[in-house]
C-alpha atoms as a PDB file:
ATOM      1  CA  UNK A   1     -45.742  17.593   2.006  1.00  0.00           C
ATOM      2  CA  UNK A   2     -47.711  20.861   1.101  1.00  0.00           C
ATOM      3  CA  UNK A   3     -51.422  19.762   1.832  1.00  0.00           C
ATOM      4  CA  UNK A   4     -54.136  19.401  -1.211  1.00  0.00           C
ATOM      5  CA  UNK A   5     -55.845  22.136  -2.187  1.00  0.00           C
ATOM      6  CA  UNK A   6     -59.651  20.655  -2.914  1.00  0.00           C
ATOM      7  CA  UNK A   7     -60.511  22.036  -6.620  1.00  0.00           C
ATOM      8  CA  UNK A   8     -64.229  23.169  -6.559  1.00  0.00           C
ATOM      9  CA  UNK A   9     -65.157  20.299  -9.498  1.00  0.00           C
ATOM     10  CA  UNK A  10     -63.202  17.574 -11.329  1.00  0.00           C
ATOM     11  CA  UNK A  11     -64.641  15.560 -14.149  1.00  0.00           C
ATOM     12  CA  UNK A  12     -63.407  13.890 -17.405  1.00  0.00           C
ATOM     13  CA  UNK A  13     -63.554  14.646 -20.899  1.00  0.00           C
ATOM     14  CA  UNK A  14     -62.739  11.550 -22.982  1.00  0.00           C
ATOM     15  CA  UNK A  15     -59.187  10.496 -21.501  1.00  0.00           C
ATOM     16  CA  UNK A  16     -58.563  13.826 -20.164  1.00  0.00           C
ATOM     17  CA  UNK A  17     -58.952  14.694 -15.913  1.00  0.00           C
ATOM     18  CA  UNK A  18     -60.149  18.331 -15.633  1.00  0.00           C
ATOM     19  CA  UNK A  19     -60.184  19.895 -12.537  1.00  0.00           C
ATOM     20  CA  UNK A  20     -61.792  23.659 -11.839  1.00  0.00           C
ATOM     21  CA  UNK A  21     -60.330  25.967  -9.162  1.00  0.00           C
ATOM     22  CA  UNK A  22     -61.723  28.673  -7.177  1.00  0.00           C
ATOM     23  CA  UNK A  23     -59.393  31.038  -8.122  1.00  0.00           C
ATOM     24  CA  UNK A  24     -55.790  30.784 -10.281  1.00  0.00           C
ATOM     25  CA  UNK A  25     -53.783  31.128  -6.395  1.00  0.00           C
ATOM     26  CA  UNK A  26     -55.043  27.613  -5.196  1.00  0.00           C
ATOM     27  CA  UNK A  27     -54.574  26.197  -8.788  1.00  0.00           C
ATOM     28  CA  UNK A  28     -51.176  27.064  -8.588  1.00  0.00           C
ATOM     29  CA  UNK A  29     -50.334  25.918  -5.157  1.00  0.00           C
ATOM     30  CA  UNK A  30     -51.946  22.204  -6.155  1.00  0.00           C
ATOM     31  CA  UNK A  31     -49.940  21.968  -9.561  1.00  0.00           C
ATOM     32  CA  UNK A  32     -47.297  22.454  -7.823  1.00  0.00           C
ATOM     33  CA  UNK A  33     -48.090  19.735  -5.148  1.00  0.00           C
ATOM     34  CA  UNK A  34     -48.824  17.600  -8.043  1.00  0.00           C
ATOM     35  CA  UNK A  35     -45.411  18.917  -9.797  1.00  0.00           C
ATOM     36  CA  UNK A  36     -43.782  18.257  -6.230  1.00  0.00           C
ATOM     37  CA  UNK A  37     -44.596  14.475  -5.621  1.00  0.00           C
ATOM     38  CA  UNK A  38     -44.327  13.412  -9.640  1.00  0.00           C
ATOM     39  CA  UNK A  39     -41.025  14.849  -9.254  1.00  0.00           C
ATOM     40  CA  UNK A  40     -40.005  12.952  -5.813  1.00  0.00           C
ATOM     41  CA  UNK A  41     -41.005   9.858  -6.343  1.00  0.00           C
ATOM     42  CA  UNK A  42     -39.159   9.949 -10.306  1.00  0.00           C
ATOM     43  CA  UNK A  43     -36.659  10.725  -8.431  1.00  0.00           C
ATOM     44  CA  UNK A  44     -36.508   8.150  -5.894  1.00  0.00           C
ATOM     45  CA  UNK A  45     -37.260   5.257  -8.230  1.00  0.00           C
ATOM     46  CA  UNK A  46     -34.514   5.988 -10.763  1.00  0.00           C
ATOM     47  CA  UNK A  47     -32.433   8.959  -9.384  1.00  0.00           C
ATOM     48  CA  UNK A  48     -32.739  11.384 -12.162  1.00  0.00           C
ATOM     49  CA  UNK A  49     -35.435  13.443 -13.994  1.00  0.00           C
ATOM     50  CA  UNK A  50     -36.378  15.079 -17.383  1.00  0.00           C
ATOM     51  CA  UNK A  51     -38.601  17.725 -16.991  1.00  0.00           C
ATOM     52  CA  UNK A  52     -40.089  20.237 -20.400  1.00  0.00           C
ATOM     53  CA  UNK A  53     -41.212  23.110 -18.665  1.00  0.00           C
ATOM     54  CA  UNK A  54     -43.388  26.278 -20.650  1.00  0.00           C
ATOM     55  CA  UNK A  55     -43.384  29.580 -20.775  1.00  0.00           C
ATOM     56  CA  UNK A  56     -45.951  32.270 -20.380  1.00  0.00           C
ATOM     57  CA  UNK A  57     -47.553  34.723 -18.021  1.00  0.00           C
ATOM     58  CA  UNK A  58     -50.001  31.867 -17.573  1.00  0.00           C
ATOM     59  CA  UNK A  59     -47.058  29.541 -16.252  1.00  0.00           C
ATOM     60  CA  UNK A  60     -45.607  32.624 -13.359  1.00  0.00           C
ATOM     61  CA  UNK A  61     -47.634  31.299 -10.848  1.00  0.00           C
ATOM     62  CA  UNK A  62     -47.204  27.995 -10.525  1.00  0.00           C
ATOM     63  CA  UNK A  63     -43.505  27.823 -11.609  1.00  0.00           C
ATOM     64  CA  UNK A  64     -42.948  30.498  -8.132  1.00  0.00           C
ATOM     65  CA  UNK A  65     -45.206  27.541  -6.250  1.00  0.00           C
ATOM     66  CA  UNK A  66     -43.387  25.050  -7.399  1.00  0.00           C
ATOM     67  CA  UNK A  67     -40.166  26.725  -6.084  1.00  0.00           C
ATOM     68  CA  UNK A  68     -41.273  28.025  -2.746  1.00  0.00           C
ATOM     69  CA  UNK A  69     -42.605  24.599  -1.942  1.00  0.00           C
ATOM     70  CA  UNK A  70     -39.026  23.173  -1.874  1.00  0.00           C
ATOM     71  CA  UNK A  71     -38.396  19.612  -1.189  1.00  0.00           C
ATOM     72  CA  UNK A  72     -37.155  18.242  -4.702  1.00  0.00           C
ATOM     73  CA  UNK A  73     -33.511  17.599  -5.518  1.00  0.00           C
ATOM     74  CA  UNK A  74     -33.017  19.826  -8.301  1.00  0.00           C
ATOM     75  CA  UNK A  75     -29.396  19.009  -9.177  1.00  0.00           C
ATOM     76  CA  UNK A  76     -30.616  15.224 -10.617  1.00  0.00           C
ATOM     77  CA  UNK A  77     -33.137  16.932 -12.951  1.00  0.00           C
ATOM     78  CA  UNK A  78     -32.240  17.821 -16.440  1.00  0.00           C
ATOM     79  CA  UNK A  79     -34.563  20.614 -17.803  1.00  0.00           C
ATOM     80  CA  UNK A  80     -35.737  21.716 -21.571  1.00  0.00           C
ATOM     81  CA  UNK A  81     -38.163  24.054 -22.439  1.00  0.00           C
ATOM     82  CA  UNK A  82     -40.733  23.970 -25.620  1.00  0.00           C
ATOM     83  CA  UNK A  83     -40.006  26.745 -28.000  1.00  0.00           C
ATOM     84  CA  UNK A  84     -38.474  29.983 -28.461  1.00  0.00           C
ATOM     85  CA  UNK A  85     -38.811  32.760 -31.135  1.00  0.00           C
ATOM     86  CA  UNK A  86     -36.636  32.413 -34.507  1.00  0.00           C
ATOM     87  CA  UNK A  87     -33.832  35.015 -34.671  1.00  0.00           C
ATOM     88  CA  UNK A  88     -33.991  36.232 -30.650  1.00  0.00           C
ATOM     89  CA  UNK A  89     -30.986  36.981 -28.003  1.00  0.00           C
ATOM     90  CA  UNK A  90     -31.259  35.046 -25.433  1.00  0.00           C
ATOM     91  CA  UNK A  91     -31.158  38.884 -23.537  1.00  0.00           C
ATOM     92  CA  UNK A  92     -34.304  40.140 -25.187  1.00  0.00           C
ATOM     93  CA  UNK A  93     -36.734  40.657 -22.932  1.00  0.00           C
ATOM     94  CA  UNK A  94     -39.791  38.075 -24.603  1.00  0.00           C
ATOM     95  CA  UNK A  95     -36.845  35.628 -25.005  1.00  0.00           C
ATOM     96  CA  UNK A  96     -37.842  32.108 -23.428  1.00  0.00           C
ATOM     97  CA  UNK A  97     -34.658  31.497 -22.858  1.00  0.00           C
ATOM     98  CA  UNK A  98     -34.234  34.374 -20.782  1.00  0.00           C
ATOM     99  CA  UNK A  99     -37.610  34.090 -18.855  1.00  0.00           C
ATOM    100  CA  UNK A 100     -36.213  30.405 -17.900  1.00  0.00           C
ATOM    101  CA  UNK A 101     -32.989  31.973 -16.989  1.00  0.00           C
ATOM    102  CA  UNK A 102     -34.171  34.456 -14.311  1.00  0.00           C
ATOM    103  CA  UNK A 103     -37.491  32.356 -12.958  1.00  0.00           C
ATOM    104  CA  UNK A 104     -36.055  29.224 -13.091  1.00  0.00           C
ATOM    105  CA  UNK A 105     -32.411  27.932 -13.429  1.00  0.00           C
ATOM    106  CA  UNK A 106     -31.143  30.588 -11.564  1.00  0.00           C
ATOM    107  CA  UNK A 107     -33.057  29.705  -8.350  1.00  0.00           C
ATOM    108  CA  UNK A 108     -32.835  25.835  -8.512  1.00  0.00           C
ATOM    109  CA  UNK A 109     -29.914  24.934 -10.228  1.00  0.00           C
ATOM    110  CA  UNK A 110     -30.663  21.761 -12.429  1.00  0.00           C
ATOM    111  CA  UNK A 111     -28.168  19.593 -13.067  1.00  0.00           C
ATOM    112  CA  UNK A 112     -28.399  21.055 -16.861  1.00  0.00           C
ATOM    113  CA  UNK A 113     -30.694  23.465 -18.764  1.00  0.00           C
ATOM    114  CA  UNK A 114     -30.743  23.069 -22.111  1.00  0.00           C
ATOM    115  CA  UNK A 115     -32.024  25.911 -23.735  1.00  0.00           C
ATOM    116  CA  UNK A 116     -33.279  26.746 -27.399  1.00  0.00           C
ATOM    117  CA  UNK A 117     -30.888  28.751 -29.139  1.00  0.00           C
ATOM    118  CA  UNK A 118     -33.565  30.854 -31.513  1.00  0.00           C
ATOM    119  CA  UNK A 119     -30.680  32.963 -33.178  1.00  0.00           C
ATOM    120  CA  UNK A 120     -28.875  29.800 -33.941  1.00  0.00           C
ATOM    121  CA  UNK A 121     -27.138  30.681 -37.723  1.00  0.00           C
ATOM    122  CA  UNK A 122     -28.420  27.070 -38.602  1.00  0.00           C
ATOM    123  CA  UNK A 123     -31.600  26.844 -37.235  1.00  0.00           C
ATOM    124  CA  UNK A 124     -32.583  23.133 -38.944  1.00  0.00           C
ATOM    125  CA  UNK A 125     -29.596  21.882 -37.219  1.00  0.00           C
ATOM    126  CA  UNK A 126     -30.367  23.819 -33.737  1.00  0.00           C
ATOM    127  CA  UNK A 127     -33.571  21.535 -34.113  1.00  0.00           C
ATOM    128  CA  UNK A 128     -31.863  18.424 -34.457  1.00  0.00           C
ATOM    129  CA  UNK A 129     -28.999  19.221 -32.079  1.00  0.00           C
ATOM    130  CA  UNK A 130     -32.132  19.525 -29.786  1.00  0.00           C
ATOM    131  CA  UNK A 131     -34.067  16.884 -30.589  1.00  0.00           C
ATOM    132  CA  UNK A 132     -30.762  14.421 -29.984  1.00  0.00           C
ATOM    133  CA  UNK A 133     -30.784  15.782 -26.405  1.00  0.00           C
ATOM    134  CA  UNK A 134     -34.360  14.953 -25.928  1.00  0.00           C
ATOM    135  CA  UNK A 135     -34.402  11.670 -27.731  1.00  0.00           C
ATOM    136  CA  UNK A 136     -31.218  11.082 -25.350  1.00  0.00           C
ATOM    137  CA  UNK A 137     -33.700  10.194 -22.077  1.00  0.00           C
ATOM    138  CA  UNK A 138     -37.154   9.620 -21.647  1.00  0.00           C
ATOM    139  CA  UNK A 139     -39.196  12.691 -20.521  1.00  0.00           C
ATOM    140  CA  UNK A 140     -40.622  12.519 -16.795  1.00  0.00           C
ATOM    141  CA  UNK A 141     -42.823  15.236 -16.419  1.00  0.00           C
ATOM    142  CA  UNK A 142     -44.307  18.283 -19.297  1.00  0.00           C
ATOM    143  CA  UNK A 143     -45.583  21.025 -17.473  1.00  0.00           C
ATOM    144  CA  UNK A 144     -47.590  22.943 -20.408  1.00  0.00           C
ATOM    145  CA  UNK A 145     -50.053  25.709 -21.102  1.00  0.00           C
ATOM    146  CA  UNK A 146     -52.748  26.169 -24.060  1.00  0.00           C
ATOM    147  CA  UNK A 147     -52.464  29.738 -26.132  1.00  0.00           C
ATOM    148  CA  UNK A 148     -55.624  32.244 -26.664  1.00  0.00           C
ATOM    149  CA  UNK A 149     -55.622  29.952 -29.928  1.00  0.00           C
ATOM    150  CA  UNK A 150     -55.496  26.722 -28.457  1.00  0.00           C
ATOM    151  CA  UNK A 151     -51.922  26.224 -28.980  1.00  0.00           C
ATOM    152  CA  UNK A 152     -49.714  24.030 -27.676  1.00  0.00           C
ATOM    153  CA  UNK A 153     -45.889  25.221 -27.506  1.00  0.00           C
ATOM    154  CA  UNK A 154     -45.763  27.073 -30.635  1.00  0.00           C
ATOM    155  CA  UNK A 155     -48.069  24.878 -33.030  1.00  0.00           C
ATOM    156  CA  UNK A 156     -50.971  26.644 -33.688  1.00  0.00           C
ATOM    157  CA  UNK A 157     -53.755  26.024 -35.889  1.00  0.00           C
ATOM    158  CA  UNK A 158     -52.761  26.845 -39.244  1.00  0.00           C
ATOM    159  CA  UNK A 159     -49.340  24.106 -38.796  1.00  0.00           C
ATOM    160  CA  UNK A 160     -50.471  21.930 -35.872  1.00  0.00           C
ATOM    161  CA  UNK A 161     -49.861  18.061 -36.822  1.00  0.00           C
ATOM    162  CA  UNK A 162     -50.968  15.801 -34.532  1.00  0.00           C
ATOM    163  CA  UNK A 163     -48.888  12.832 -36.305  1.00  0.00           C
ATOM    164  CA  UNK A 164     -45.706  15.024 -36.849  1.00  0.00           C
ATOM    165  CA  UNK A 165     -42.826  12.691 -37.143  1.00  0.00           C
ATOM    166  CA  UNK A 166     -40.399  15.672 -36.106  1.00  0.00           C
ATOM    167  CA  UNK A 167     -39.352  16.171 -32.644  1.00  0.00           C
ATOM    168  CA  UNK A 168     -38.319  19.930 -32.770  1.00  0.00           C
ATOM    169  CA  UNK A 169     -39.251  21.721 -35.607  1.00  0.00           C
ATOM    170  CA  UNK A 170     -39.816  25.810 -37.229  1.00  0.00           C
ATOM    171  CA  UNK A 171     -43.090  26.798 -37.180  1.00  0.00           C
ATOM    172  CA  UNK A 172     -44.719  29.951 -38.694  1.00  0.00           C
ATOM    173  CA  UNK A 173     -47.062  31.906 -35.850  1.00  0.00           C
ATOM    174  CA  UNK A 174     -50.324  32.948 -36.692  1.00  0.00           C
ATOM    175  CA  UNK A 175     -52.092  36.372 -36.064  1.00  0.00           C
ATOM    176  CA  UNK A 176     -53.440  35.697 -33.275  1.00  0.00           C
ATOM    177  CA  UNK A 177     -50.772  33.894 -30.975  1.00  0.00           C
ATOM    178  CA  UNK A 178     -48.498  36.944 -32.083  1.00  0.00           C
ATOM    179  CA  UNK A 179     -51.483  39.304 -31.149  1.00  0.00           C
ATOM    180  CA  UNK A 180     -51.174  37.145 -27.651  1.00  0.00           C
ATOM    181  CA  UNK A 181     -47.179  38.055 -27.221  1.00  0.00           C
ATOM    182  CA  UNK A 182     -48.402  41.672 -27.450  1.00  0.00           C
ATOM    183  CA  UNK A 183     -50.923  41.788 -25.108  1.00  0.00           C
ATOM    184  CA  UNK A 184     -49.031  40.012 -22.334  1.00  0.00           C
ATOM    185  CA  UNK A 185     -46.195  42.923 -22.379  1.00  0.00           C
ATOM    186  CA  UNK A 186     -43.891  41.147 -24.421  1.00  0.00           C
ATOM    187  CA  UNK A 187     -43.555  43.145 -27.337  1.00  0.00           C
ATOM    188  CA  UNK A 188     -44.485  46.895 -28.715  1.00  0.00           C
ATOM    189  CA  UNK A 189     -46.500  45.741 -31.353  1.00  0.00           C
ATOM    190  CA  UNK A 190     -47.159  43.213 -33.772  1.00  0.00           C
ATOM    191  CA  UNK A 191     -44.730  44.063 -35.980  1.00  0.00           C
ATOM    192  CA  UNK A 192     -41.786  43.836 -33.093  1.00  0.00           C
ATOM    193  CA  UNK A 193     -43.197  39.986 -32.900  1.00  0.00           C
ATOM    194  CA  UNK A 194     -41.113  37.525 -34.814  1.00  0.00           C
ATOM    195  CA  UNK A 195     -43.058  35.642 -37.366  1.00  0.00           C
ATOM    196  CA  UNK A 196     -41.472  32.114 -36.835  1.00  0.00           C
ATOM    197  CA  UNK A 197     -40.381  30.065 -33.946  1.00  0.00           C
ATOM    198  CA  UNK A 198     -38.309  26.881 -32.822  1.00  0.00           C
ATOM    199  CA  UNK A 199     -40.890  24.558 -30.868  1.00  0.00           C
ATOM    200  CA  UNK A 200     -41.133  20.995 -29.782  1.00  0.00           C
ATOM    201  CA  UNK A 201     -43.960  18.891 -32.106  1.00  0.00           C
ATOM    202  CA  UNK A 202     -46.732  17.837 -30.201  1.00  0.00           C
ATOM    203  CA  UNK A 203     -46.283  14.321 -29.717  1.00  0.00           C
ATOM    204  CA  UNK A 204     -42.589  15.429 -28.577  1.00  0.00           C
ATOM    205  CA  UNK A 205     -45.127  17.107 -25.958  1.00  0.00           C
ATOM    206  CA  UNK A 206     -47.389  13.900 -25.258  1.00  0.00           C
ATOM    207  CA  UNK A 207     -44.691  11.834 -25.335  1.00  0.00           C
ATOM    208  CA  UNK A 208     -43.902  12.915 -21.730  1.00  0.00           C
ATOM    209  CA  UNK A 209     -45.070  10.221 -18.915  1.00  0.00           C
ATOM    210  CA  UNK A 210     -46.900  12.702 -17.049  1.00  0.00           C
ATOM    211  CA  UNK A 211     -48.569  16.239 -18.752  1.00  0.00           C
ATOM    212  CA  UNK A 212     -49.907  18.434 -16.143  1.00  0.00           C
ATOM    213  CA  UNK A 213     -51.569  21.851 -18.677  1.00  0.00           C
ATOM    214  CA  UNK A 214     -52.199  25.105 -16.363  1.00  0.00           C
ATOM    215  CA  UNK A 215     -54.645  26.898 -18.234  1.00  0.00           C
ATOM    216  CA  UNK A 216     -55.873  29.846 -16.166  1.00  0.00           C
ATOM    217  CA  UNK A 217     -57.501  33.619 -17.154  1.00  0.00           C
ATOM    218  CA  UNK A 218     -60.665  34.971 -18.615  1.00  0.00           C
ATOM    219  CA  UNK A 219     -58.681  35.338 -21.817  1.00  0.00           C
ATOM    220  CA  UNK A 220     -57.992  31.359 -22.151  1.00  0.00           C
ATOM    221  CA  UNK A 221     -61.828  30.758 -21.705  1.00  0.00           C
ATOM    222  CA  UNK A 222     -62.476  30.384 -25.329  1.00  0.00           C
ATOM    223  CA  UNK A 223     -59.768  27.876 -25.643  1.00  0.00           C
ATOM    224  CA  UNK A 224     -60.522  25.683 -23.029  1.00  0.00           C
ATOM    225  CA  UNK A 225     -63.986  25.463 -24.919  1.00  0.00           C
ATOM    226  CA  UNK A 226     -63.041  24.680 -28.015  1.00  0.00           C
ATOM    227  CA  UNK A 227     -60.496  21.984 -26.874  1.00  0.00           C
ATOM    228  CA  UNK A 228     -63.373  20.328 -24.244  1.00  0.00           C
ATOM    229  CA  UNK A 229     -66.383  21.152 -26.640  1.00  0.00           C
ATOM    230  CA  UNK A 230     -65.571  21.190 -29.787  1.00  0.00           C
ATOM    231  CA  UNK A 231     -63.583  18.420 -32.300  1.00  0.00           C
ATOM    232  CA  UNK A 232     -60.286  17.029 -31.579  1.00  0.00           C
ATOM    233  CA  UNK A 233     -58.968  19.117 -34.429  1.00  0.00           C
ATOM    234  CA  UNK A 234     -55.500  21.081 -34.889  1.00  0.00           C
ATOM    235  CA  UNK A 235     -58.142  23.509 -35.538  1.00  0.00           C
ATOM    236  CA  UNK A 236     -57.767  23.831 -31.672  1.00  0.00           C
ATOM    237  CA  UNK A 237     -54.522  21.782 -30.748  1.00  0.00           C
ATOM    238  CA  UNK A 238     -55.186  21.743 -27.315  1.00  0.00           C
ATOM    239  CA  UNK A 239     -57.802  19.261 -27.779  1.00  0.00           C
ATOM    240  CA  UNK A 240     -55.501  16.361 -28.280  1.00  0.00           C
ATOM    241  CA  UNK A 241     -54.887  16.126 -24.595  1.00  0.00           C
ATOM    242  CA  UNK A 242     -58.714  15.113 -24.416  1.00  0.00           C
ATOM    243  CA  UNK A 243     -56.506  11.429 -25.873  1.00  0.00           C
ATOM    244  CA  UNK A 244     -54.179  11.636 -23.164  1.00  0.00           C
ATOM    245  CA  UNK A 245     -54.666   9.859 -19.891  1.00  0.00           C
ATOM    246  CA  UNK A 246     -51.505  10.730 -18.347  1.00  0.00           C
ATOM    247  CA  UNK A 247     -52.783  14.115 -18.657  1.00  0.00           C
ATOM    248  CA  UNK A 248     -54.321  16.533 -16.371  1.00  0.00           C
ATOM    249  CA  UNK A 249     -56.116  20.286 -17.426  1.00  0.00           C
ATOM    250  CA  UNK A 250     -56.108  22.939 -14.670  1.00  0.00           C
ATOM    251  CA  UNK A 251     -58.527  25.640 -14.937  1.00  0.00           C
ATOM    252  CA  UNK A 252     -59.645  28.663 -12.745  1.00  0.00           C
ATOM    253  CA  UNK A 253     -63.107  29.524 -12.804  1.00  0.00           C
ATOM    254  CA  UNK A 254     -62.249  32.413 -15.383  1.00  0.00           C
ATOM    255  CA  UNK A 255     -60.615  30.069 -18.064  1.00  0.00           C
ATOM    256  CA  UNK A 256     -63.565  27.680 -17.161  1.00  0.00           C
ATOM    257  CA  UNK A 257     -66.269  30.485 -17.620  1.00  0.00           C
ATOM    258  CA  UNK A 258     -67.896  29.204 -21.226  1.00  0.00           C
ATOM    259  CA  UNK A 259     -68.176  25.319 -19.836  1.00  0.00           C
END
């Protein structure tokens, strides 16, 4: 097994283990060691897995860790991801479905992939078809990021509900998350960025046994903040995981800057 890769501080906020990394290279490589052995021993106590994996450039890094370390049995492990834009081919470029395609399934062939079909004609019942495959088996392992606006999958502030009842629902995206899609390459400009998106509710999200949130990058620094320092408030989603033991928040020492 890949050896540990000592973060440079850990401590606690409420329920929630944070631990600090030198740089967002030895963050990676420890998520995935984390990733790794959650994975193994699911696997070897009841021979499958469920697994919601995320999107984002914030996710590249350990998602290639994860892979190069090896060692996990892919073909028992059923794999969903947490949202994808309204209306989108699964061959356009920002598609989710696409980015999970190429960095993922493609190099460890799961035993399935379901995928979000965002340019589903019936969208409501593309949510529901997904939420009976998630509701189907429990979920293992959510492997998550937080947005520039404290997002988690695609609820951000203005229509995060921490006691949603849904599992999978369509959610309007605010300014600023669709500024984010622009500034990370994935679109032209704004007005290229779809305005809604299919995304798993976040206690769909906490409902997982184990949530391990990457969070590196200057750019997430404000985030992080808000969801360690300020209110748990779906004025800054992210700071529900401060509730959720079976949680862990990885920083760098950029996204940790304003602690």
């Amino acid at each position: 097994m890949e050896p540990a890769v000592a973060p440079l501080k850990t401590f606690q906020v409420d329920s929630l283990p944070v631990r600090i990394y030198a740089n967002q290279g030895e963050m990676a490589r420890d998520v995935a060691r984390i990733a790794q052995a959650c994975l193994r021993e699911t696997l070897a106590a009841k021979g499958s897995a469920a697994v919601i994996l995320a999107t984002g450039n914030s996710q590249i890094a350990f998602l290639e860790e994860l892979i190069r370390l090896g060692g996990v049995e892919w073909s028992r492990i059923t794999l969903f991801h947490m949202d994808e834009y309204l209306g989108i081919s699964n061959q356009h470029k920002a598609s989710f479905r696409r980015y999970m395609r190429e960095r993922v399934e493609r190099r460890v062939k799961p035993r399935v992939f379901h995928y979000l079909e965002g340019d589903a004609l019936l969208p409501l019942e593309e949510c529901e078809r997904y939420t009976q495959l998630l509701r189907a088996q429990p979920i293992d392992l959510c492997c998550l990021g937080v947005g520039e606006n404290g997002h988690l999958a695609f609820n951000d502030p203005p229509v995060a509900n921490f006691e949603d009842k849904r599992t999978v629902t369509i959610a309007g995206l605010d300014q600023k998350c669709r500024l984010q899609q622009v500034g990370e390459g994935h679109f032209a400009d704004l007005g290229q960025v779809p305005q809604y998106a299919l995304t798993l509710t976040i206690p769909t999200l906490c409902s997982a046994k184990k949530m391990l949130c990457v969070a590196p990058e200057k750019r997430k620094a404000q985030a992080v903040k808000d969801a360690l320092q300020g209110p748990i408030s779906t004025a800054c989603p992210a700071s529900i995981l401060r509730r959720q033991s079976h949680a862990t928040l990885f920083l760098d020492t950029d996204s940790a800057s304003l602690l």
